[in-house]
Every structure is written in structure tokens, then in C-alpha cells.
Protein backbone atom coordinates (compact mmCIF):
# COMPACT_ATOMS: atom_id res chain seq x y z
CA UNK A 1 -9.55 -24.60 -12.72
CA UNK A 2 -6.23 -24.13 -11.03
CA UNK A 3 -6.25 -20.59 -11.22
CA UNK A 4 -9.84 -20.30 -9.40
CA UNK A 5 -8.46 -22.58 -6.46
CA UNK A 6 -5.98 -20.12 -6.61
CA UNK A 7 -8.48 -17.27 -6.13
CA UNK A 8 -10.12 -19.12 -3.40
CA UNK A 9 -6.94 -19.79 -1.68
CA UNK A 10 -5.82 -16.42 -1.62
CA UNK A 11 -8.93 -15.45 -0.19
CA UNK A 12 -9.20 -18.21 2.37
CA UNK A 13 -5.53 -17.06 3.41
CA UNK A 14 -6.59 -13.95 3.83
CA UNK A 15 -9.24 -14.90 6.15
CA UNK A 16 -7.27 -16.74 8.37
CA UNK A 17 -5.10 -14.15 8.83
CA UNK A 18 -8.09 -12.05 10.99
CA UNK A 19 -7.43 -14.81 13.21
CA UNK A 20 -4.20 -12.57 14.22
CA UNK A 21 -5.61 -9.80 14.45
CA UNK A 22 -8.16 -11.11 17.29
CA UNK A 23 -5.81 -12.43 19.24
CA UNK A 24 -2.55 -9.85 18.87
CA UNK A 25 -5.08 -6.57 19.51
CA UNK A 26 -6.77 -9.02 22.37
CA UNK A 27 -10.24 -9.06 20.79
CA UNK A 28 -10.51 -13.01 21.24
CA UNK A 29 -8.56 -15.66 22.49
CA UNK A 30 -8.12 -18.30 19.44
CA UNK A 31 -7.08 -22.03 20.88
CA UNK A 32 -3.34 -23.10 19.62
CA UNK A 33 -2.45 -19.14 18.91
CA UNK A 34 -1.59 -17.59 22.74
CA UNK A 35 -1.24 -14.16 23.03
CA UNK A 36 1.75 -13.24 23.34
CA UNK A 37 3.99 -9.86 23.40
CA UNK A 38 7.18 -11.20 21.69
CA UNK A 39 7.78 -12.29 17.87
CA UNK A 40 10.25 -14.69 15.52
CA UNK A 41 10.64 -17.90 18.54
CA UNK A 42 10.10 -14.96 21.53
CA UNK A 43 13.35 -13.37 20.17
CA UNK A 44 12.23 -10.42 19.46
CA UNK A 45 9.92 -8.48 22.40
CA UNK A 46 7.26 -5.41 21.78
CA UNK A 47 5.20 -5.10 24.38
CA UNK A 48 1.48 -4.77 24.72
CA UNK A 49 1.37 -1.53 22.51
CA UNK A 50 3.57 -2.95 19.69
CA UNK A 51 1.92 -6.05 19.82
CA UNK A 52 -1.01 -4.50 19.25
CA UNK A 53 0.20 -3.02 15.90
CA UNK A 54 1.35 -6.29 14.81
CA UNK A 55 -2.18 -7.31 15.17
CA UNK A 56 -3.34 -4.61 12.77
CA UNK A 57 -0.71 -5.44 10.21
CA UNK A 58 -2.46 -8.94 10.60
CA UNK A 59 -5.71 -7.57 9.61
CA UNK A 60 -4.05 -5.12 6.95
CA UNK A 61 -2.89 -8.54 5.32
CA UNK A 62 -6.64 -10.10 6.10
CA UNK A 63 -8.10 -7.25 3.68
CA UNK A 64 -5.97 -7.18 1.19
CA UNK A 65 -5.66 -10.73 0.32
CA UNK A 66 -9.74 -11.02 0.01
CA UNK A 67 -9.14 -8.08 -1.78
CA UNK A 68 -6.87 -9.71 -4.20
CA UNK A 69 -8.19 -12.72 -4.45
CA UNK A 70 -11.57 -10.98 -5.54
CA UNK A 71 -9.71 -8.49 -8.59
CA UNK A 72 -8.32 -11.87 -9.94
CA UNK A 73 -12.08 -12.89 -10.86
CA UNK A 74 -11.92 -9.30 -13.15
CA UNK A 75 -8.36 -9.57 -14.00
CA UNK A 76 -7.05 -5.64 -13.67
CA UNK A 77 -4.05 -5.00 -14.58
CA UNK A 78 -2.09 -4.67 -10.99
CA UNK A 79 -4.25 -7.56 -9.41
CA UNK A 80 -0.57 -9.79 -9.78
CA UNK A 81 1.72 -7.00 -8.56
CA UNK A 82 -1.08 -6.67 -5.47
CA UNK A 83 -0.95 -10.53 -4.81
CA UNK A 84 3.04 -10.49 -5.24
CA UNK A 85 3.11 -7.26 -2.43
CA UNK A 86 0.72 -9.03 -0.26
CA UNK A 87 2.14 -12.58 -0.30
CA UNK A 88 5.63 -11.01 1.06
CA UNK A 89 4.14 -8.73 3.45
CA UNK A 90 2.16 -11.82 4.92
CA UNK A 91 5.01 -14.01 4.81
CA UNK A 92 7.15 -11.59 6.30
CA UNK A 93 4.29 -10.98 9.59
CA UNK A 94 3.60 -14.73 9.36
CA UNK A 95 7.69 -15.46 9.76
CA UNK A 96 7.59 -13.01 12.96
CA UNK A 97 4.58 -14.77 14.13
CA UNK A 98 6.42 -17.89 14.24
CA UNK A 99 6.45 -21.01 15.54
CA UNK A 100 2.73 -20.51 15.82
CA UNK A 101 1.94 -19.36 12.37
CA UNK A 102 4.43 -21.79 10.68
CA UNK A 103 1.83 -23.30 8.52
CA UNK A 104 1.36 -19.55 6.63
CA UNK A 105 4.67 -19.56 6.04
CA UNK A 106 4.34 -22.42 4.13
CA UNK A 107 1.25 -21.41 1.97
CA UNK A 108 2.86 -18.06 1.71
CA UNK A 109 5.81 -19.85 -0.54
CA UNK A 110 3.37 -21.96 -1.87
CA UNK A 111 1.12 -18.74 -3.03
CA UNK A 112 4.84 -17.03 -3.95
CA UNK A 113 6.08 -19.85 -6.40
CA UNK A 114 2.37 -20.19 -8.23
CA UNK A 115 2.75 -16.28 -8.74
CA UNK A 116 6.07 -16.19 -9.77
CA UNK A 117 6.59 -19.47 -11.93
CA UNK A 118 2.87 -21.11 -13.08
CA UNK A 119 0.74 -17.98 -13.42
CA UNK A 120 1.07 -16.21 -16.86
């Protein structure tokens, strides 16, 4: 049972991250995520063009974690390695998106420590 939650999670994640992709390629304005053109606490600035690509790598994660969290209903062999790539690439764009995406962070350890220590 834990596992499927798991699956769902993953999936759900994954979802939520499209949410950064509408707002970082300006496709839609999402309330409590501005637009912005700087990353990691407006430390670091790119611009509307680099933004943009930040935005993509948002919907890069979006795809593959529904992607992953659909192989671990079939169980191939690399759907683990996949979720293990895909949790640190998120946490890594969800870190830069901070303070706003703080809460991915969060469920980006979460996912990290279920992969690493209670799945088999």
C-alpha cells in the first residue's frame, strides 16, 4: 500500500511541477508563485530568456516524474535509477526556485529517503 502512495505521489509531484513551467515561460500567472527573473532568495539573476529555460527544466521534471511514477506500476528495471535522477534534478530546480517552492524541497527529501532507505 505504501509503495502505491508512493506511485501516486511521485506522480502528483510531478504535476505540480507544470505549475513552474506556466509561470517561469509566462504562460499563466499562478497565485503565491510571482514571476520572477532571479533564483535561490533573488541571489542569483537570469533574465527573461534564462528564466524562461528554467521554466522548461520545470516541465522537463513535470514529465518525467508522471513518467516514473507510471513505470513503477510495471516495475522495469531502471524505473528506481529514473526516480533517483529525477528526485535530484527536481530538488535541485525546486532549491533555485526557492523561497517559493520550499514545500518541494521538502517532498523532494521526503521522495529521496523512501528511495534510498524503505524501497527494496
Amino acid at each position: 500500500m505504501l509503495s502505491i502512495a508512493m506511485a501516486v505521489l511521485l506522480q502528483i509531484h510531478g504535476l505540480i511541477h507544470i505549475l513552474g513551467f506556466l509561470v517561469y515561460c509566462r504562460i499563466h500567472d499562478v497565485e503565491g508563485l510571482p514571476y520572477k527573473t532571479t533564483l535561490f532568495f533573488d541571489k542569483i539573476r537570469l533574465g527573461d530568456s534564462g528564466i524562461f529555460w528554467f521554466g522548461i527544466a520545470w516541465l522537463l521534471a513535470a514529465i518525467s516524474f508522471v513518467v516514473v511514477g507510471i513505470a513503477f506500476f510495471f516495475h522495469p528495471h531502471w524505473w528506481k535509477s529514473a526516480a533517483i535522477v529525477v528526485t535530484l534534478f527536481s530538488f535541485i530546480i525546486t532549491l533555485l526556485g526557492s523561497p517559493q517552492a520550499k514545500v518541494g524541497v521538502v517532498v523532494n527529501i521526503f521522495i529521496m529517503l523512501y528511495l534510498l532507505l524503505i524501497y527494496p
